[in-house]
Every structure is written in structure tokens, then in C-alpha cells.
N, C-alpha and C. Protein backbone atom coordinates (compact mmCIF):
# COMPACT_ATOMS: atom_id res chain seq x y z
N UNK A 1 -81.99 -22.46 -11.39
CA UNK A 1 -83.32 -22.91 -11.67
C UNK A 1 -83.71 -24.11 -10.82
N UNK A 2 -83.02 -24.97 -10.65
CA UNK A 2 -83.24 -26.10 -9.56
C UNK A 2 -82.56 -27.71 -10.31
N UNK A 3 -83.13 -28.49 -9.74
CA UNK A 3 -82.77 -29.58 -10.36
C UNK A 3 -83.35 -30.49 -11.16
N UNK A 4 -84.51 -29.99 -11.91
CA UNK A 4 -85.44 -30.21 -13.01
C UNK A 4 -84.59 -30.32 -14.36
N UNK A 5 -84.25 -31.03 -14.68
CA UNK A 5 -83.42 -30.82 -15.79
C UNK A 5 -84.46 -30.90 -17.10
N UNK A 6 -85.45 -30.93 -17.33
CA UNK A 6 -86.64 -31.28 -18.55
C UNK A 6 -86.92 -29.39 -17.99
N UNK A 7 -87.28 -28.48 -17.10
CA UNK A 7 -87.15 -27.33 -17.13
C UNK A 7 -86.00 -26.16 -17.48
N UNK A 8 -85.09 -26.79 -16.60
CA UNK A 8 -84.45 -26.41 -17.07
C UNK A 8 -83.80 -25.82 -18.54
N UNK A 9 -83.67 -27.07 -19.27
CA UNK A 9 -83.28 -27.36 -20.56
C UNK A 9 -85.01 -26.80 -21.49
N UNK A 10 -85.75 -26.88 -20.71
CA UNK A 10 -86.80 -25.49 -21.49
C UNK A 10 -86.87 -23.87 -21.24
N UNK A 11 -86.46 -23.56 -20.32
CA UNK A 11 -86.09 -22.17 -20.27
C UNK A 11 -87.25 -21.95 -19.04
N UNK A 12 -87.50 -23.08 -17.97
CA UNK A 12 -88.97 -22.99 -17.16
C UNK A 12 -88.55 -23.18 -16.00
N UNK A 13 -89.62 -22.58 -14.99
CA UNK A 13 -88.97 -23.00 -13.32
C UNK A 13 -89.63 -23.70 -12.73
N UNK A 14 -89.18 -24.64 -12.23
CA UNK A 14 -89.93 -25.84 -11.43
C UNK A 14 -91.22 -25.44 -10.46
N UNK A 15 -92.15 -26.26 -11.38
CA UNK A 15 -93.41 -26.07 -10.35
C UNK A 15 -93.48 -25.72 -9.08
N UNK A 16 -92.85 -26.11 -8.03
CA UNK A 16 -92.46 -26.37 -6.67
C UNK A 16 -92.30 -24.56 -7.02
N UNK A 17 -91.17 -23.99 -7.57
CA UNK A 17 -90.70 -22.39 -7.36
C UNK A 17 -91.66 -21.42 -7.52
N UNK A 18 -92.54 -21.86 -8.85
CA UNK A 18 -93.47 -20.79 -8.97
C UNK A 18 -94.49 -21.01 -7.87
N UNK A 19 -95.02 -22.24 -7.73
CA UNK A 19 -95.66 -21.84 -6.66
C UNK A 19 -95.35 -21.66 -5.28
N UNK A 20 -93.96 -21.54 -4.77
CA UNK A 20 -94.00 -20.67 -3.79
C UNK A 20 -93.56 -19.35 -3.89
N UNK A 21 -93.54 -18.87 -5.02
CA UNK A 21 -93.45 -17.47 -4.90
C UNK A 21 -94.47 -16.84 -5.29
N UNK A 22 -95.80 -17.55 -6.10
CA UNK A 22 -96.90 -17.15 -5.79
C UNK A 22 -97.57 -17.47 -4.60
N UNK A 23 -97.39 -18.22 -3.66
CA UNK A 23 -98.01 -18.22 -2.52
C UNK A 23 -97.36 -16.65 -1.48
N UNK A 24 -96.02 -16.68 -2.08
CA UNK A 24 -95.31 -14.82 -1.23
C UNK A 24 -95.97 -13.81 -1.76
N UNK A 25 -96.09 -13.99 -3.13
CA UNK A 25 -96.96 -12.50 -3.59
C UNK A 25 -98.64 -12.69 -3.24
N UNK A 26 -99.52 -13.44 -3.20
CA UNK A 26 -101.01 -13.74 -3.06
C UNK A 26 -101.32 -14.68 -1.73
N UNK A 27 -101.94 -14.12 -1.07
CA UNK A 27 -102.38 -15.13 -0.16
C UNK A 27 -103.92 -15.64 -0.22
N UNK A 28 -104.67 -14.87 -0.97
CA UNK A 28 -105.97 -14.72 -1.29
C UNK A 28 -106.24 -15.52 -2.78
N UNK A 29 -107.21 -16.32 -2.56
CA UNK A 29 -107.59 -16.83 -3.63
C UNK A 29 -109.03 -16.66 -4.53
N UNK A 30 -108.85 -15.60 -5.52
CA UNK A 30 -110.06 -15.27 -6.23
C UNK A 30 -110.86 -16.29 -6.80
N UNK A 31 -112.22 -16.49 -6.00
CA UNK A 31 -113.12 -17.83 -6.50
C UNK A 31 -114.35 -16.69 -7.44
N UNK A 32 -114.54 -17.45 -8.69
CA UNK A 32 -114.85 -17.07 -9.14
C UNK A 32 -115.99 -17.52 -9.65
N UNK A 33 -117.27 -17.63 -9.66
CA UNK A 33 -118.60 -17.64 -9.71
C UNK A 33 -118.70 -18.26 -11.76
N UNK A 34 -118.88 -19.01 -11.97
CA UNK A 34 -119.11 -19.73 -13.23
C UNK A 34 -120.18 -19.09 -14.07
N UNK A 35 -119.59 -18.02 -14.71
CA UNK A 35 -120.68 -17.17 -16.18
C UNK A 35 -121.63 -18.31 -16.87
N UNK A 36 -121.29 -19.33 -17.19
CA UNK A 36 -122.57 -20.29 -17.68
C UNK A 36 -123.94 -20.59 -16.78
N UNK A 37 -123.94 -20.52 -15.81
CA UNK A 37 -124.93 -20.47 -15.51
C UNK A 37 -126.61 -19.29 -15.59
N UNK A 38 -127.69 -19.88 -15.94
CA UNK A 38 -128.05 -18.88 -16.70
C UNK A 38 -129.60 -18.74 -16.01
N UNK A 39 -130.36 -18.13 -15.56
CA UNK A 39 -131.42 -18.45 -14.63
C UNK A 39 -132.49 -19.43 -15.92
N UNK A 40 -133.52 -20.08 -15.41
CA UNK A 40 -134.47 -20.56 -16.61
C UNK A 40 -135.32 -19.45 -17.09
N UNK A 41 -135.51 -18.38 -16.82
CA UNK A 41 -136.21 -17.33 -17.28
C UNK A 41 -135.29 -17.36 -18.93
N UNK A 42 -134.29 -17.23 -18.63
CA UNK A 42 -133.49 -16.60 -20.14
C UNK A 42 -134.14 -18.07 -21.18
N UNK A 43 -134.37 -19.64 -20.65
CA UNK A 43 -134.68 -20.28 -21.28
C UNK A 43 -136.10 -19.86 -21.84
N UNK A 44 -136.88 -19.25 -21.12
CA UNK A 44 -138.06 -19.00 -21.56
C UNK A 44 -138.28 -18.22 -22.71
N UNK A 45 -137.55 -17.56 -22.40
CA UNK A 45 -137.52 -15.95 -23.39
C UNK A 45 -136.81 -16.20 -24.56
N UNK A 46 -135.81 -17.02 -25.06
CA UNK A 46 -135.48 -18.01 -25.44
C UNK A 46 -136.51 -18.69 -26.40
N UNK A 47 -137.29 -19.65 -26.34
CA UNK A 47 -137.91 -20.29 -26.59
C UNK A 47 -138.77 -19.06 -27.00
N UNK A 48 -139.30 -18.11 -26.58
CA UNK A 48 -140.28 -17.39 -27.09
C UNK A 48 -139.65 -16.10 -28.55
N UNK A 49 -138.36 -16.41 -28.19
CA UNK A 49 -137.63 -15.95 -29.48
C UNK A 49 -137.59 -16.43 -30.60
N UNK A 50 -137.56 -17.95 -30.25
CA UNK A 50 -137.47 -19.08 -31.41
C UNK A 50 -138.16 -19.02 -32.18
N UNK A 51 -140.05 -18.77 -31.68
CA UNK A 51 -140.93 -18.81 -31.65
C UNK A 51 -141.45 -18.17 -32.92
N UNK A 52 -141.02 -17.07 -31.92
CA UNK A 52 -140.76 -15.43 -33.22
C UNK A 52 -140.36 -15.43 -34.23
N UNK A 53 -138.98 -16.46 -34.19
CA UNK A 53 -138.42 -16.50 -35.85
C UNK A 53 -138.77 -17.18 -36.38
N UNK A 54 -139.23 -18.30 -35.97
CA UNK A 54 -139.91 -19.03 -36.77
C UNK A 54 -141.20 -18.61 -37.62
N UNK A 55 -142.53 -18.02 -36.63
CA UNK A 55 -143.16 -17.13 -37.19
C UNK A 55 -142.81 -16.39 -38.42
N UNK A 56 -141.72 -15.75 -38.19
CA UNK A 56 -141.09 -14.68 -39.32
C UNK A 56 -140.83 -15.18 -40.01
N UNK A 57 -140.58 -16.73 -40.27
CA UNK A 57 -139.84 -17.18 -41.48
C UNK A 57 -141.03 -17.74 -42.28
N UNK A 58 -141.74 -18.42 -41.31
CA UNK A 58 -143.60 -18.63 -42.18
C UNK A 58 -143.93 -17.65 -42.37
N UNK A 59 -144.09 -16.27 -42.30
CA UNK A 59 -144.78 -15.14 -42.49
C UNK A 59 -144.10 -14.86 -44.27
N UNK A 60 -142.20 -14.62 -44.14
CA UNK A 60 -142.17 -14.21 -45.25
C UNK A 60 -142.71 -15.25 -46.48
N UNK A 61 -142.16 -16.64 -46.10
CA UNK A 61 -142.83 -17.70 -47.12
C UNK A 61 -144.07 -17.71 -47.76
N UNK A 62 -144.87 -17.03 -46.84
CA UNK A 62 -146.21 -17.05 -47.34
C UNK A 62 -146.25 -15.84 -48.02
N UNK A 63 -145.66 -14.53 -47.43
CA UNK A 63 -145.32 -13.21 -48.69
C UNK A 63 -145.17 -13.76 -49.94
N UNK A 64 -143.77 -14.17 -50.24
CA UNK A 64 -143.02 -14.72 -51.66
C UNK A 64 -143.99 -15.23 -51.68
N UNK A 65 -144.55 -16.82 -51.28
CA UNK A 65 -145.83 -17.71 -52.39
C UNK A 65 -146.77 -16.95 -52.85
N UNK A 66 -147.36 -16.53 -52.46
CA UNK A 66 -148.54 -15.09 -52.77
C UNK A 66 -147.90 -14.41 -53.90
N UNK A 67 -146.78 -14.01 -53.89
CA UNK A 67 -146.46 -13.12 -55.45
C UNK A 67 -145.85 -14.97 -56.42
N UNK A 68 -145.31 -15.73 -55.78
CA UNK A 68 -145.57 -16.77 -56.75
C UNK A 68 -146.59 -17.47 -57.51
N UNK A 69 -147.50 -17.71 -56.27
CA UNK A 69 -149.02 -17.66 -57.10
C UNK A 69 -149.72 -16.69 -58.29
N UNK A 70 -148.81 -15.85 -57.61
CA UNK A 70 -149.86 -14.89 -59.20
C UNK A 70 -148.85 -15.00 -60.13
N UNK A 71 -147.71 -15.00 -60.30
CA UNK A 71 -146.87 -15.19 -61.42
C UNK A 71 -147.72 -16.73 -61.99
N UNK A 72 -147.56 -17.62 -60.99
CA UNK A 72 -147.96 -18.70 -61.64
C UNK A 72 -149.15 -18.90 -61.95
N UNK A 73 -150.44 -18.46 -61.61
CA UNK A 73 -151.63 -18.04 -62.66
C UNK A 73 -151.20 -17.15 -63.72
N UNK A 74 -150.88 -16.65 -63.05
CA UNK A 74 -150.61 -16.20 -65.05
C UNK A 74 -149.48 -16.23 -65.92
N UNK A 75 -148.66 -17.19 -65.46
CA UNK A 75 -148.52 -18.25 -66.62
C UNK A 75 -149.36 -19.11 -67.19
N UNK A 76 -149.99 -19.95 -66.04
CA UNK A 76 -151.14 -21.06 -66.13
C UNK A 76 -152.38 -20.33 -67.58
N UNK A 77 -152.75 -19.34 -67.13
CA UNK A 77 -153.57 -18.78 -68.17
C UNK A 77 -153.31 -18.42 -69.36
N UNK A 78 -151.87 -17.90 -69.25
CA UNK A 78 -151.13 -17.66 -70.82
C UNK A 78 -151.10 -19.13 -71.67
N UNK A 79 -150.52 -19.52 -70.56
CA UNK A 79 -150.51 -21.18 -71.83
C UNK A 79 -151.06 -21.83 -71.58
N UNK A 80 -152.27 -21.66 -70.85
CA UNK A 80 -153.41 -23.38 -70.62
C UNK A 80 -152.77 -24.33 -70.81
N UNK A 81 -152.10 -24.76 -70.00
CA UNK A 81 -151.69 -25.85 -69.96
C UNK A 81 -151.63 -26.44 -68.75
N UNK A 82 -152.56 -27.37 -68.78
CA UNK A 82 -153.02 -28.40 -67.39
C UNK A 82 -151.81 -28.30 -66.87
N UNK A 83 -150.88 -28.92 -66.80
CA UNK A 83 -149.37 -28.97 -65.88
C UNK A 83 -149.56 -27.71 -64.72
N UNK A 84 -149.34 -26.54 -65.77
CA UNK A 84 -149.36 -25.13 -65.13
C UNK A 84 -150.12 -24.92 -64.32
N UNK A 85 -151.87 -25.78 -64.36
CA UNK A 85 -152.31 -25.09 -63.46
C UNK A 85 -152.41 -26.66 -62.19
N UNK A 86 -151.72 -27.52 -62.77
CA UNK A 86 -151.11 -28.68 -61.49
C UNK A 86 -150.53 -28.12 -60.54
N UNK A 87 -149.39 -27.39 -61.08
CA UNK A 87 -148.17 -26.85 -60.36
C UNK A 87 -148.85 -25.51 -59.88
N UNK A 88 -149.96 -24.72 -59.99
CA UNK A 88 -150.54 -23.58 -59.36
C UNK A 88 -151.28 -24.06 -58.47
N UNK A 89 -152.11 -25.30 -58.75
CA UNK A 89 -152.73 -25.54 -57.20
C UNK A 89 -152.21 -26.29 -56.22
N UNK A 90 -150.96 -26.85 -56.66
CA UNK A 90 -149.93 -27.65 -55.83
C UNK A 90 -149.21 -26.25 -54.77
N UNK A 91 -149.01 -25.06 -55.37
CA UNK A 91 -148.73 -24.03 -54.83
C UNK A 91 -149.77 -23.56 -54.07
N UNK A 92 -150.79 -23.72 -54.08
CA UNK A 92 -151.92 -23.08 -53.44
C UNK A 92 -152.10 -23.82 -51.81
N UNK A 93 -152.11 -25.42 -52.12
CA UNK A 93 -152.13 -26.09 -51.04
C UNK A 93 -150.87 -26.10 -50.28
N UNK A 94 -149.71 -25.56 -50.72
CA UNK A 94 -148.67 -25.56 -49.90
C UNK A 94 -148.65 -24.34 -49.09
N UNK A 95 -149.42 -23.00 -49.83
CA UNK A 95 -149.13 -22.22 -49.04
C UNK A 95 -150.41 -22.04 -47.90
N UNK A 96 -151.43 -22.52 -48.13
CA UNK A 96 -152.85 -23.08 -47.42
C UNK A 96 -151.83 -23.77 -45.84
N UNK A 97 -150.92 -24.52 -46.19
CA UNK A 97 -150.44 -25.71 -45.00
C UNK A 97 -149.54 -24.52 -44.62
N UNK A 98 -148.93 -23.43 -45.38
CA UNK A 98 -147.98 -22.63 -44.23
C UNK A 98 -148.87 -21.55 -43.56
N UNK A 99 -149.95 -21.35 -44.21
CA UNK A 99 -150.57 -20.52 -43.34
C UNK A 99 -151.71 -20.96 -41.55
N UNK A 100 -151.34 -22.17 -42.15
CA UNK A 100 -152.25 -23.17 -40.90
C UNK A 100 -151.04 -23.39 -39.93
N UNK A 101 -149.95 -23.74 -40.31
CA UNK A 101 -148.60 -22.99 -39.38
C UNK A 101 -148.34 -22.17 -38.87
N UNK A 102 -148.83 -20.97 -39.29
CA UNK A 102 -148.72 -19.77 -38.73
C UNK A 102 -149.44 -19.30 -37.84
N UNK A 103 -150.39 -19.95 -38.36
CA UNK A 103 -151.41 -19.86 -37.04
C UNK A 103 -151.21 -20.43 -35.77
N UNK A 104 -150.77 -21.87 -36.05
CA UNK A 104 -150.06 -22.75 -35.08
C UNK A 104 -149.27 -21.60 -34.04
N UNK A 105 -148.17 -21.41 -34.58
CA UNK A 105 -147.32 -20.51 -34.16
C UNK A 105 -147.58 -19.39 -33.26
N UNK A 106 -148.48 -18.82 -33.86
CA UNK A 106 -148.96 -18.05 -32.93
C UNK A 106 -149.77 -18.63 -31.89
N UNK A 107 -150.33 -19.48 -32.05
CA UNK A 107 -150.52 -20.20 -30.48
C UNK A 107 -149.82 -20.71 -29.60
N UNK A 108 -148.94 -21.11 -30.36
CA UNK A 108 -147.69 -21.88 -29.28
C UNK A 108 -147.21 -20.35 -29.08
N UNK A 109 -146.78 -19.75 -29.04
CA UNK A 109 -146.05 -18.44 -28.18
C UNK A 109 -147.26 -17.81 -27.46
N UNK A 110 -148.47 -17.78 -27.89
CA UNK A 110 -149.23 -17.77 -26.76
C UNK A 110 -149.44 -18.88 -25.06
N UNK A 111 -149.45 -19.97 -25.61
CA UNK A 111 -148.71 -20.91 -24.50
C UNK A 111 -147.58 -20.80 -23.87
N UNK A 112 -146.46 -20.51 -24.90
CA UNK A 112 -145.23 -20.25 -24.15
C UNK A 112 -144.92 -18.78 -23.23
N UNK A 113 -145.97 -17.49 -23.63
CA UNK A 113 -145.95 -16.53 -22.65
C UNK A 113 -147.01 -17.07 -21.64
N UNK A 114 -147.54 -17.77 -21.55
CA UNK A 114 -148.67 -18.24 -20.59
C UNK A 114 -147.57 -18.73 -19.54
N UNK A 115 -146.83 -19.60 -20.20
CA UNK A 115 -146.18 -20.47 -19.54
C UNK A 115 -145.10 -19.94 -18.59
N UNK A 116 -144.87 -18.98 -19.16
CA UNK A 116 -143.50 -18.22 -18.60
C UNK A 116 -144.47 -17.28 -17.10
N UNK A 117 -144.96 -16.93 -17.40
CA UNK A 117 -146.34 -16.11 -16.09
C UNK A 117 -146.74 -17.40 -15.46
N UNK A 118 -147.09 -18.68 -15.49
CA UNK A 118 -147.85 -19.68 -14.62
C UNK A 118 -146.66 -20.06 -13.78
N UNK A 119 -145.80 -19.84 -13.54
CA UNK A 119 -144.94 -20.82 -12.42
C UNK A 119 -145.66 -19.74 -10.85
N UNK A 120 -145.29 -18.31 -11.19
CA UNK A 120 -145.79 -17.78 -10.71
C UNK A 120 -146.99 -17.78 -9.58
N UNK A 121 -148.39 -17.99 -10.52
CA UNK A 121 -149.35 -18.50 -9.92
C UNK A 121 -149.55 -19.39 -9.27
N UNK A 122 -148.81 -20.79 -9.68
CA UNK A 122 -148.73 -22.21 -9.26
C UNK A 122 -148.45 -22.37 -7.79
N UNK A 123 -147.33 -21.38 -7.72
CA UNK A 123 -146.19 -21.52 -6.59
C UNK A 123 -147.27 -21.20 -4.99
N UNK A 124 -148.61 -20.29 -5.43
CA UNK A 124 -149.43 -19.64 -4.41
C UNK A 124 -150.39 -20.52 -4.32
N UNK A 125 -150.31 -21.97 -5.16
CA UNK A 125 -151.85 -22.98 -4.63
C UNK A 125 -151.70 -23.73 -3.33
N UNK A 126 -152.51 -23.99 -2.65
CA UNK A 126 -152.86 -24.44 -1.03
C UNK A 126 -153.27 -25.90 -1.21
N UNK A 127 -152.56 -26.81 -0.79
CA UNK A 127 -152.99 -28.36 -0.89
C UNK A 127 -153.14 -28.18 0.84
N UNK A 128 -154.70 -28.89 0.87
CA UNK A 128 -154.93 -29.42 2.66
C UNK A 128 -155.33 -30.71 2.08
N UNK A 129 -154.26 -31.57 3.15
CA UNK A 129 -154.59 -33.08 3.20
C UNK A 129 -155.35 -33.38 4.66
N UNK A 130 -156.10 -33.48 4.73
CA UNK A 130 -157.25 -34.26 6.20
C UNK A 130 -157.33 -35.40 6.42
N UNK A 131 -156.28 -36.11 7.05
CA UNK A 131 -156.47 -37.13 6.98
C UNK A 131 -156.62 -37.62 8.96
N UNK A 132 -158.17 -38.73 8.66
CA UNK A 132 -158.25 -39.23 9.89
C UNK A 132 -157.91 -40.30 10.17
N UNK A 133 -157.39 -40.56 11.34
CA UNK A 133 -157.08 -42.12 11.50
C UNK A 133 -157.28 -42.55 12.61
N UNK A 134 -158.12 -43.61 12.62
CA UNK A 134 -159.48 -44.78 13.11
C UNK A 134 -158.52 -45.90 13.30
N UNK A 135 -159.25 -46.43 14.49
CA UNK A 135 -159.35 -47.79 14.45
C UNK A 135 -160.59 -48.55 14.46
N UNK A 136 -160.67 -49.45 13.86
CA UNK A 136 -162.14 -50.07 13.49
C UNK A 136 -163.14 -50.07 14.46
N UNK A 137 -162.81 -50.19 15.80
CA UNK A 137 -163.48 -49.91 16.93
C UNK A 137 -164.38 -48.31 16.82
N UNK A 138 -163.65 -47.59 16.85
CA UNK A 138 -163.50 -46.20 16.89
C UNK A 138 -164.46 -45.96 15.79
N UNK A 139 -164.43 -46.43 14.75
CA UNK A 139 -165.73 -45.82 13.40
C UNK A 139 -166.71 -46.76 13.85
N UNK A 140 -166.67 -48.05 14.19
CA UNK A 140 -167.75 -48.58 14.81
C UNK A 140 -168.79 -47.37 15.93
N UNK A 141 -167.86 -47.37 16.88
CA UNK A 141 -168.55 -46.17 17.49
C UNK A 141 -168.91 -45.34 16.95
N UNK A 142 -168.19 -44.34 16.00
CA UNK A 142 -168.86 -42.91 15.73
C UNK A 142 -169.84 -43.48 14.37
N UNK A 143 -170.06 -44.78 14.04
CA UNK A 143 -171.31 -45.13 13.23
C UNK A 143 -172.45 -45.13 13.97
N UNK A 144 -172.62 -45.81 15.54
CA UNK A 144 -173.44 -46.08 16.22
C UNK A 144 -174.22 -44.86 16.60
N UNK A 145 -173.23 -43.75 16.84
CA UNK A 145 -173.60 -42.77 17.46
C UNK A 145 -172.86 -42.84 19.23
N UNK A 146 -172.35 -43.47 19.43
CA UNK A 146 -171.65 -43.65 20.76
C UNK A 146 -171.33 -42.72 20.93
């Protein structure tokens, strides 16, 4: 095995051996291109997924409150009791604020598919800079008419 005695006494062959007998069997070294890297498109699409679930999760909330609301009117009506119908319009305005979310929502993924199509367009705008340069003499003249 060599004269490694900490390998040895593990049942291992000295660094130095394996790698020259992998340098006899391979001379070629497989470089290998790093899987994490991810183009920003996938971020987009991404984000427009998020989007989605989120949507979906305000969408069902507002399902369930809607059959909670009516359970809870009619409790409220069975037992008139002010509380009941506290806690029914406390439900009403909560689900009023998730549905103004949802709406939200759907605008922002309208922005965010906007967004994902505008790099696109951007990339084809034409900046002309004109710039003249005078010396004070020189606009003197072309003021005069010289």
C-alpha cells in the first residue's frame, strides 16, 4: 500500500496511488455544465404560477365564506341575536376584502404575462442621440447668419 500508515491501517491507498492510476485509466476530463442554472423565463412562469395559486386559494375562500354566510344568516335569524348578526356582517366584510383580492390578483398576472412578452418589445426600441458641438464662436456665427 505505501508508506501512509493512517491508510494503511484504514484499509485505503494513498492519494498519490489512486490518482495515478486514474490518470492510466482516463486521460479526459468530463466538465460538466451546472443543472442549477435556470434561464429567467422559468422565473417568470414561476411567478405567474404563484399567481395562480394564490388566486385559487382566494377563489376557494370566498366559495366556503359564501356557504358560511348563509349558515350564518340563518342562524342570525333563528336566534336574533345581535352578536349573530355582528359576527354575519363581520363575515360579509371579510369576504367583500377577499373578493377585492381577487380581483387584485387577477391583475397582477395580467401584468406579470405583460411582463413576461415586454422584454421582447423593449429590446427593438431605437435611441438617436444628436448631439452638436459648437464653439461659441461658431453659434455666434450660425446666429448671425454667417
Amino acid at each position: 500500500m505505501g508508506d501512509d500508515k493512517i491508510a494503511s491501517a484504514l484499509g485505503l491507498k494513498p492519494l498519490s496511488e489512486a490518482l495515478d492510476k486514474h490518470e492510466e485509466t482516463s486521460t479526459e476530463i468530463a466538465i460538466q455544465e451546472p443543472a442549477d442554472i435556470v434561464p429567467a423565463v422559468v422565473e417568470d412562469s414561476e411567478t405567474i404560477r404563484d399567481i395562480e395559486q394564490a388566486r385559487g386559494n382566494i377563489k376557494n375562500i370566498i366559495e366556503q365564506g359564501d356557504d358560511a354566510l348563509k349558515e350564518m344568516m340563518s342562524l342570525a335569524k333563528q336566534s336574533e341575536s345581535p352578536r349573530a348578526f355582528e359576527v354575519a356582517s363581520t363575515l360579509m366584510k371579510t369576504l367583500l376584502d377577499a373578493n377585492k383580492d381577487f380581483v387584485e390578483m387577477s391583475m397582477k398576472k395580467k401584468y406579470a404575462v405583460d411582463e413576461v412578452n415586454a422584454p421582447k418589445e423593449a429590446a427593438q426600441t431605437n435611441i438617436v442621440n444628436n448631439n452638436l458641438i459648437l464653439s461659441t464662436s461658431d453659434l455666434l456665427k450660425m446666429l448671425k447668419g454667417e
